[in-house]
Protein backbone atom coordinates (compact mmCIF):
# COMPACT_ATOMS: atom_id res chain seq x y z
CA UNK A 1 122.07 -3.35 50.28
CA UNK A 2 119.39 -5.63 48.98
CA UNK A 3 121.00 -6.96 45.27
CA UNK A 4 118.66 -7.88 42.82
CA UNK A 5 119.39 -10.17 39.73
CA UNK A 6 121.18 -9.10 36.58
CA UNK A 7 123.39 -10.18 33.69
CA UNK A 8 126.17 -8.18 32.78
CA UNK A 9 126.68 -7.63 28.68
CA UNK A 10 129.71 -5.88 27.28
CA UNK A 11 128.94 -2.51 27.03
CA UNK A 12 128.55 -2.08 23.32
CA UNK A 13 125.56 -4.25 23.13
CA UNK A 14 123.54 -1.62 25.86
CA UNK A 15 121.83 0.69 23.40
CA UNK A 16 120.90 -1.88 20.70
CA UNK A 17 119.27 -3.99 23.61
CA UNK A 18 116.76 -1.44 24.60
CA UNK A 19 116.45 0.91 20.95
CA UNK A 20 115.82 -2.46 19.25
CA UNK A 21 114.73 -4.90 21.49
CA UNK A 22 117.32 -7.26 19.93
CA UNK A 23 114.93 -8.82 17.14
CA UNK A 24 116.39 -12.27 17.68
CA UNK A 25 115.13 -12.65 20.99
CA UNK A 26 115.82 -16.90 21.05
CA UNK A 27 119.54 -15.43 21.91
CA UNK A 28 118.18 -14.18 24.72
CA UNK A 29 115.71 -16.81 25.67
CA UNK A 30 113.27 -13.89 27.26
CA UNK A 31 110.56 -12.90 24.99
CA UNK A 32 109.27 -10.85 28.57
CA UNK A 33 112.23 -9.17 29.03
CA UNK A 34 112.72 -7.78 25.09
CA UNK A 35 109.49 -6.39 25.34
CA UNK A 36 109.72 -4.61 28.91
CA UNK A 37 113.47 -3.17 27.71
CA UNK A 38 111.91 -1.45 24.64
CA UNK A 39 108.79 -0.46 26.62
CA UNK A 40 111.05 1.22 29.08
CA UNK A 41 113.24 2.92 26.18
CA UNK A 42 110.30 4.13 24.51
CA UNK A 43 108.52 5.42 28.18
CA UNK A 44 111.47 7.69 28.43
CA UNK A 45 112.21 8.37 24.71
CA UNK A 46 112.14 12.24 25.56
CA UNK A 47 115.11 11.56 28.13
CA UNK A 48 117.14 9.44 26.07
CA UNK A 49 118.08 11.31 22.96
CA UNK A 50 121.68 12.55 22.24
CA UNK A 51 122.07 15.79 23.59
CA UNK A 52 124.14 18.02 21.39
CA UNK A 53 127.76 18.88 21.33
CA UNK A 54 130.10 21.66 20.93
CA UNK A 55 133.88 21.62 20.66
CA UNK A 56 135.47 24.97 22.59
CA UNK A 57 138.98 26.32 20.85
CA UNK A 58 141.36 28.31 22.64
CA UNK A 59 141.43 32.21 21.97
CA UNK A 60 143.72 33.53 19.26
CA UNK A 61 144.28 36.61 21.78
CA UNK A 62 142.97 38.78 24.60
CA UNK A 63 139.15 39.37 24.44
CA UNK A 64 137.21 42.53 25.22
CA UNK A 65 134.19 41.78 27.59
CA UNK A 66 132.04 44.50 25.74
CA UNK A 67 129.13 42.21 24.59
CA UNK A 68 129.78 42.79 21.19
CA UNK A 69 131.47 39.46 20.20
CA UNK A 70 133.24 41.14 17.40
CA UNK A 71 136.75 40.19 18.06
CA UNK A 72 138.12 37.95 15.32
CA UNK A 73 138.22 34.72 17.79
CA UNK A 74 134.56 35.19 18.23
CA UNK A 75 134.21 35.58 14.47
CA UNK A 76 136.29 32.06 13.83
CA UNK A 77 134.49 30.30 16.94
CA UNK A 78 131.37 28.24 15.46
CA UNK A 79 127.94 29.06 16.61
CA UNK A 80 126.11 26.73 18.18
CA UNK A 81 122.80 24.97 16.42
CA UNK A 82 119.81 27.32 17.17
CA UNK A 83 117.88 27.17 20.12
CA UNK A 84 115.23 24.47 20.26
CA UNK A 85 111.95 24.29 23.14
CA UNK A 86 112.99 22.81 25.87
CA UNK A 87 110.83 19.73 25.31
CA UNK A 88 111.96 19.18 22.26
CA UNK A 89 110.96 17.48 19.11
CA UNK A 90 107.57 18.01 18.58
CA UNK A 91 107.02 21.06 20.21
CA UNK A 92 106.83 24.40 18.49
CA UNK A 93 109.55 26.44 16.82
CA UNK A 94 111.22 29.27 18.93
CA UNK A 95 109.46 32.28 17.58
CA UNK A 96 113.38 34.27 17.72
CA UNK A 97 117.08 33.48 16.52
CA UNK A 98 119.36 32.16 19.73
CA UNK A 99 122.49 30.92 19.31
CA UNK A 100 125.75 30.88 21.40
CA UNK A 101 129.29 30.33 21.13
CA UNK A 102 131.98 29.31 23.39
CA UNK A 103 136.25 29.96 23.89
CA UNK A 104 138.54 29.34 26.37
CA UNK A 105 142.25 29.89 28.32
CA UNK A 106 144.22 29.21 30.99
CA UNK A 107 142.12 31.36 32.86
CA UNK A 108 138.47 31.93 31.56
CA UNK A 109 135.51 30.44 29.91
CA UNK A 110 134.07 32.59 27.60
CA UNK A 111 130.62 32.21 26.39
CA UNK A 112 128.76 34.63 23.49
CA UNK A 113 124.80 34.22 22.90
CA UNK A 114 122.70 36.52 20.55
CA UNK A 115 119.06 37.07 20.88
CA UNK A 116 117.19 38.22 18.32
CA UNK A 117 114.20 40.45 20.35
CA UNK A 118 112.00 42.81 18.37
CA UNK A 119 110.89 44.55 21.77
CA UNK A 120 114.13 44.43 24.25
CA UNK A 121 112.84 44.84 28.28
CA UNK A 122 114.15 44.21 31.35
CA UNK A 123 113.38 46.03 34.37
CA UNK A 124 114.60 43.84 37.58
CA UNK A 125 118.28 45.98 38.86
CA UNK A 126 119.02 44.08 42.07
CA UNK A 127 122.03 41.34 41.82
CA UNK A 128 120.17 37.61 42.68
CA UNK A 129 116.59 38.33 42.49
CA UNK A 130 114.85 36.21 39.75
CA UNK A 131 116.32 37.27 37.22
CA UNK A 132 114.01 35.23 34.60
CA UNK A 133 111.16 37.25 35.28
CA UNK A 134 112.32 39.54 32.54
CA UNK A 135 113.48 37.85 29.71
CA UNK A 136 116.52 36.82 29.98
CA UNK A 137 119.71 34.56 29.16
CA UNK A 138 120.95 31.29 31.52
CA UNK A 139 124.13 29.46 31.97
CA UNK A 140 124.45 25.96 33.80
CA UNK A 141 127.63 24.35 34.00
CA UNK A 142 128.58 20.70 35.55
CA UNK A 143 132.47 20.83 34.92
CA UNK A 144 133.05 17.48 35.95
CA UNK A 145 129.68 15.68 34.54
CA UNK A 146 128.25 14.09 37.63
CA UNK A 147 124.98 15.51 37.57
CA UNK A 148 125.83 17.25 41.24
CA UNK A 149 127.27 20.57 42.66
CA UNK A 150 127.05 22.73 39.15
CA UNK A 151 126.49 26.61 38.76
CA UNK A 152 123.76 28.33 37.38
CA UNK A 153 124.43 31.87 35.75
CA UNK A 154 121.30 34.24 34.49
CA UNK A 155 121.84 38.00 32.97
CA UNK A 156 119.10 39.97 31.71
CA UNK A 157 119.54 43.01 29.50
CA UNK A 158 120.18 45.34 31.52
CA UNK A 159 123.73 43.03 32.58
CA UNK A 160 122.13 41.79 36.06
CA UNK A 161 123.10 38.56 37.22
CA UNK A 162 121.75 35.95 39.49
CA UNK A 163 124.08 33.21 39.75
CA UNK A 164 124.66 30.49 42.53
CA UNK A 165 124.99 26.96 43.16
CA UNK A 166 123.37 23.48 43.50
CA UNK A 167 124.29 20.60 45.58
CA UNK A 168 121.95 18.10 43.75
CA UNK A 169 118.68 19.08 41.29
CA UNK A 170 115.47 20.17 43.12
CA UNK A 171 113.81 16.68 41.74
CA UNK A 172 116.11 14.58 44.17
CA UNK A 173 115.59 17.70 47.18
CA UNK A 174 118.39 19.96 46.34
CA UNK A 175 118.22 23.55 47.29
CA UNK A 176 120.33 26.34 45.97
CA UNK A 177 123.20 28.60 47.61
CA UNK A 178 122.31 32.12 46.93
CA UNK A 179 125.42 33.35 48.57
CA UNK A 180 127.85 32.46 46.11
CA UNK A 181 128.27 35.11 43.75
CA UNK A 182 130.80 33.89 40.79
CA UNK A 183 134.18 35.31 41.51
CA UNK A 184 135.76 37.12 39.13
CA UNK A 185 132.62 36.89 36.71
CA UNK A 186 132.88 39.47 33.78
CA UNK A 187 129.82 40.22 31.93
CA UNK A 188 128.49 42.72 29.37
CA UNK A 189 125.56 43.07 27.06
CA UNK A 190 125.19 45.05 23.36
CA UNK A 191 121.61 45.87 22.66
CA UNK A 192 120.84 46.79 18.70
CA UNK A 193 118.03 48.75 19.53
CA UNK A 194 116.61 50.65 22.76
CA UNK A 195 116.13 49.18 26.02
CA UNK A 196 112.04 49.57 27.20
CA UNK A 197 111.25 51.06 24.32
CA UNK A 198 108.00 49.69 22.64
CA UNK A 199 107.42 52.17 20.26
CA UNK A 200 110.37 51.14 18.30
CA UNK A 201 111.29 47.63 16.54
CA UNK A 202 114.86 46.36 18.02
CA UNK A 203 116.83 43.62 16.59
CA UNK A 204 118.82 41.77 19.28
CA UNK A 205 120.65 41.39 22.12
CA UNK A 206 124.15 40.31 22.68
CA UNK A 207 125.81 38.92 26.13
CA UNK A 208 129.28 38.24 26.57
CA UNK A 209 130.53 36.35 29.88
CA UNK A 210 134.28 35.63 31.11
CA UNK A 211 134.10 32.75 33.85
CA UNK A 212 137.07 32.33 36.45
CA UNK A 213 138.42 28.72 36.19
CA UNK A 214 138.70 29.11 39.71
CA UNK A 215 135.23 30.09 40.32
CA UNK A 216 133.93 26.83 38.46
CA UNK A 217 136.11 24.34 40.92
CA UNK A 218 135.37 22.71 44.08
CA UNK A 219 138.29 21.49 44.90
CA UNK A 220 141.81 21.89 44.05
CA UNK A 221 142.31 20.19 40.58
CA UNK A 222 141.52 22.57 37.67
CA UNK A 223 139.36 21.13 35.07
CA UNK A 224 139.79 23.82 32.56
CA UNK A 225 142.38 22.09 30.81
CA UNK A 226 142.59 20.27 27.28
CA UNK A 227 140.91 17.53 26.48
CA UNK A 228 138.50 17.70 29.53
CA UNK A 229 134.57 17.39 28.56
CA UNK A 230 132.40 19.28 30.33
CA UNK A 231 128.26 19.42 30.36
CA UNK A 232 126.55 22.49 30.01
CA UNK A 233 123.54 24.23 28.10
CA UNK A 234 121.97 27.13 27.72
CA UNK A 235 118.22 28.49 28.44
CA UNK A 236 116.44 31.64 27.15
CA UNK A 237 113.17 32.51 29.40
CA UNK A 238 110.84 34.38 27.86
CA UNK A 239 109.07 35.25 30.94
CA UNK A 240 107.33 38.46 29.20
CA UNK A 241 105.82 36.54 26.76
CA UNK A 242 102.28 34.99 27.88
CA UNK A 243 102.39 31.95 27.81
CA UNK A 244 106.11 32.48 28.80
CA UNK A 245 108.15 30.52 26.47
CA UNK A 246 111.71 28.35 27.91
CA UNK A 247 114.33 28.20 24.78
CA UNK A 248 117.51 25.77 25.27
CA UNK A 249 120.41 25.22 23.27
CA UNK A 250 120.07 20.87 23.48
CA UNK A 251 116.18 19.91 25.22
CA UNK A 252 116.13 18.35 28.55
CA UNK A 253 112.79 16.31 27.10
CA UNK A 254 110.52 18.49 29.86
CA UNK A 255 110.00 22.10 31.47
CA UNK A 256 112.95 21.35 33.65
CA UNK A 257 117.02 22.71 33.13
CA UNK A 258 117.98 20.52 36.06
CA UNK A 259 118.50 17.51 34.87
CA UNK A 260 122.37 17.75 34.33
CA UNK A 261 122.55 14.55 32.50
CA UNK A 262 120.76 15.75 29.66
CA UNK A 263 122.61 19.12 28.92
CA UNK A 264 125.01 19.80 26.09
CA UNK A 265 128.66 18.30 25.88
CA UNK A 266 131.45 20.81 25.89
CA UNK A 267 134.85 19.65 24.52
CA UNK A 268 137.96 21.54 25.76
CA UNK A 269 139.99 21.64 22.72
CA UNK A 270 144.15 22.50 22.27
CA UNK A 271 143.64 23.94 18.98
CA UNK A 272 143.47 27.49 18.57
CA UNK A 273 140.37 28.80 17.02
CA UNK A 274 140.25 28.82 13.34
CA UNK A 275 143.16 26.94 12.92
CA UNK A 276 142.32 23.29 13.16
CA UNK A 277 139.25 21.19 13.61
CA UNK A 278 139.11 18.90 16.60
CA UNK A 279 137.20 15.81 16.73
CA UNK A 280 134.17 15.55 19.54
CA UNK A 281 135.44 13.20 22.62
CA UNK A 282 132.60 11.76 25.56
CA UNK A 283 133.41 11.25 29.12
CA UNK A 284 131.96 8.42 29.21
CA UNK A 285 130.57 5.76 27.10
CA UNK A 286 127.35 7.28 25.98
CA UNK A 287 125.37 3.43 25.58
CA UNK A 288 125.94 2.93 29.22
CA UNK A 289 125.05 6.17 30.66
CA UNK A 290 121.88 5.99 28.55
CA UNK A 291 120.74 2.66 29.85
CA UNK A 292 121.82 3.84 33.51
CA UNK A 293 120.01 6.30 33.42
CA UNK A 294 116.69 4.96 32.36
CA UNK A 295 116.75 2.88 35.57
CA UNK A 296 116.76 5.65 36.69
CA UNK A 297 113.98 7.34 35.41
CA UNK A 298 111.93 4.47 35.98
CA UNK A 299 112.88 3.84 39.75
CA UNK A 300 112.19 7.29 40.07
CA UNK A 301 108.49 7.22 38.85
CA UNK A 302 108.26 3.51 40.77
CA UNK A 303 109.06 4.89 43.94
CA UNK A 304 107.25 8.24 43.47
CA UNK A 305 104.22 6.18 42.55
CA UNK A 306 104.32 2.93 45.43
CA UNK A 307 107.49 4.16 47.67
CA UNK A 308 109.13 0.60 46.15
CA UNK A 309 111.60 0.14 44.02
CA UNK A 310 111.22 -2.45 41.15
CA UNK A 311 113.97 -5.25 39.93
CA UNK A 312 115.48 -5.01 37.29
CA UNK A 313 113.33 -8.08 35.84
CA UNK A 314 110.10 -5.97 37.01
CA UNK A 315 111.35 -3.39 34.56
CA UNK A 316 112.51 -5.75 31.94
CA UNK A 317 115.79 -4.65 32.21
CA UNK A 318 117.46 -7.75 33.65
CA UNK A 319 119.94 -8.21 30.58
CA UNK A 320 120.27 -5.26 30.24
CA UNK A 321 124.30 -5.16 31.48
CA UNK A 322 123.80 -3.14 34.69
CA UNK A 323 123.24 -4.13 38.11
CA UNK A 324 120.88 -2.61 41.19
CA UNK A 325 121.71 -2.78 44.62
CA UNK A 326 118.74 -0.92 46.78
CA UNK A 327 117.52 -0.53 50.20
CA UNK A 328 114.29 0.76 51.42
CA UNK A 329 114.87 4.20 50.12
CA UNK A 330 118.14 4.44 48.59
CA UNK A 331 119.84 2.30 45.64
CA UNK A 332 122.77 2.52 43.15
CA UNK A 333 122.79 1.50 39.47
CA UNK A 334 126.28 0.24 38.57
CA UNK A 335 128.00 -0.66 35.08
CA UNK A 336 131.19 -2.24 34.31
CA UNK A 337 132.68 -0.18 31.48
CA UNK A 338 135.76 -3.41 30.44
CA UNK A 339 137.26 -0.77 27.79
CA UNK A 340 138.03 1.72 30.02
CA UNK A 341 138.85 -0.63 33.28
CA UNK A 342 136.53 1.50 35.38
CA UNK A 343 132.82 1.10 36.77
CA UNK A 344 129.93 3.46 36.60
CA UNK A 345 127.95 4.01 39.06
CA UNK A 346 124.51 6.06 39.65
CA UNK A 347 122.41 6.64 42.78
CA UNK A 348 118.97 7.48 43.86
CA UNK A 349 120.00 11.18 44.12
CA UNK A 350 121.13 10.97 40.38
CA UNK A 351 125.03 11.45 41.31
CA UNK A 352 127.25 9.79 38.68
CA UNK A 353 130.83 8.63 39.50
CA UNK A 354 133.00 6.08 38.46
CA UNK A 355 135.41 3.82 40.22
CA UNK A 356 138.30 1.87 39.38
CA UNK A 357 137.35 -1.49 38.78
């Protein structure tokens, strides 16, 4: 692989490089390269903002998959923030309530979402066809946050799902596998109102999922455990709605749920709901992944646009504390990360690992 030049920082000083510019650019010595860093930043603003974050207790006891979400750990559990367009700031306010919540044990995921719906539909009845042509309520997961193989889950109100799997997100070529269907799954919905009913005025609906640990792994090490932090978000379609309308829980920045890197964090706490707070943890070093990733963005576009890739210095990003390595058509961004001994690294498919320094 072809490296091109770069200066590594410590990993603190990543954000405030690029947000700021670092005013005092005589410690730098590269007027140039301040002002390509920030114009970078600011080209992908809408990709770069913190997604949000929820910390997941354990149950208090067993859970009734009814759709109701009326047992008292679902009454303890917080709610997440309320549903935002997926483009977020700046676009318009979704025109109904969503929120969701989230619990866990040794052997499910549970997630609760309410939808406030004056005029509840759904007419689709067949498991895996596309599902969010009635309105309906989606699930991604990417257990062990890097941006590849993660599950998609969709339910309308009529408790239908469509749920499979991606190797990589359709902007880098991936494809879905339609055959998996998520073992174990339990699923319900609760409808305050009448199903296809127009003449009346409902008031929501409620959907209740249990998720197998074991349908969420790929290999043999189970990552529903404490202390693990997972990404994931939520999406409301509102295909029935002209224009159709696409509500998330945390904005991916465009019309587009697979970009894995910008979904919620999920916390896996120890504490039992309602008895404790727990305090948010990352998986990474959020500064780094930021700046990684807007290399990304912009190589992305670059090649799109030319079929080159730029240098760092090309994108004003040459002090920016990461390195690129590329070939004709395939690169990898990588980060030393000193506080936690390990290396980041990011590819031209958008797969993020780390390795042991």
């Amino acid at each position: 692989m072809k490296k091109f030049a770069f200066i590594c920082l410590s990993a603190a000083c990543l954000l405030p490089l690029i947000s700021s510019g670092c005013a005092d650019a005589s410690k730098k010595g590269n007027n140039e390269s301040v002002a390509g860093e920030q114009g970078v930043y600011e080209k992908y603003e809408r990709y770069l903002t913190d997604p949000r974050s929820y910390i997941c207790y354990r149950t208090e006891g067993k859970l009734k998959i009814d759709g109701k979400l009326d047992e008292p750990s679902w009454q303890k559990a917080p709610s997440t923030e309320e549903f935002e367009d997926i483009s977020g700031e700046g676009f318009a306010t979704p025109k109904y309530k969503t929120t969701a919540k989230m619990l866990w044990d040794d052997d499910y995921l549970y997630v609760g979402a309410v939808l406030e719906e004056p005029n509840i539909v759904a007419n689709l009845t067949q498991r895996d066809t596309i599902i969010y042509y009635d309105n309906d309520f989606e699930v991604f997961i990417d257990p062990d946050n890097d941006a590849h193989n993660y599950f998609e889950i969709e339910v309308n109100a009529r408790n239908v799902l469509f749920d499979l799997i991606l190797e990589k997100p359709y902007r880098v070529g991936g494809d879905f596998l339609l055959q998996w269907d998520c073992p174990g799954i339990q699923s319900a919905i609760y409808i305050d109102g009448t199903l296809n009913n127009p003449k009346d005025e409902d008031k929501f609906w409620s959907v209740e999922m249990a998720i197998p640990r074991q349908a969420l792994t790929l290999s043999f090490n189970n990552l529903l455990k404490a202390g693990n932090t997972w990404r994931i978000n939520f999406s409301r379609v509102e295909w029935l709605k002209k224009p159709e309308e696409n509500w998330v829980w945390t904005a991916t920045g465009r019309i587009d749920m697979h970009m894995p890197e910008r979904w919620g964090y999920m916390l896996l706490s120890d504490k039992v709901v309602g008895t404790q707070a727990d305090e948010m943890k990352y998986p990474h070093d959020t500064n780094v992944y930021k700046t990684m990733w807007a290399v990304f963005y912009a190589q992305q576009d670059s090649f799109n646009e030319s079929k080159a890739y730029k240098t760092l210095e090309e994108l004003g990003l040459d002090n920016a504390g990461v390195t690129f390595e590329a070939t004709s058509h395939s690169y990898q961004i990588r980060a030393e990360v000193p506080s936690e001994g390990v290396v980041y690294v990011l590819d031209n498919e958008g797969h993020f690992w780390k390795e042991k320094k």
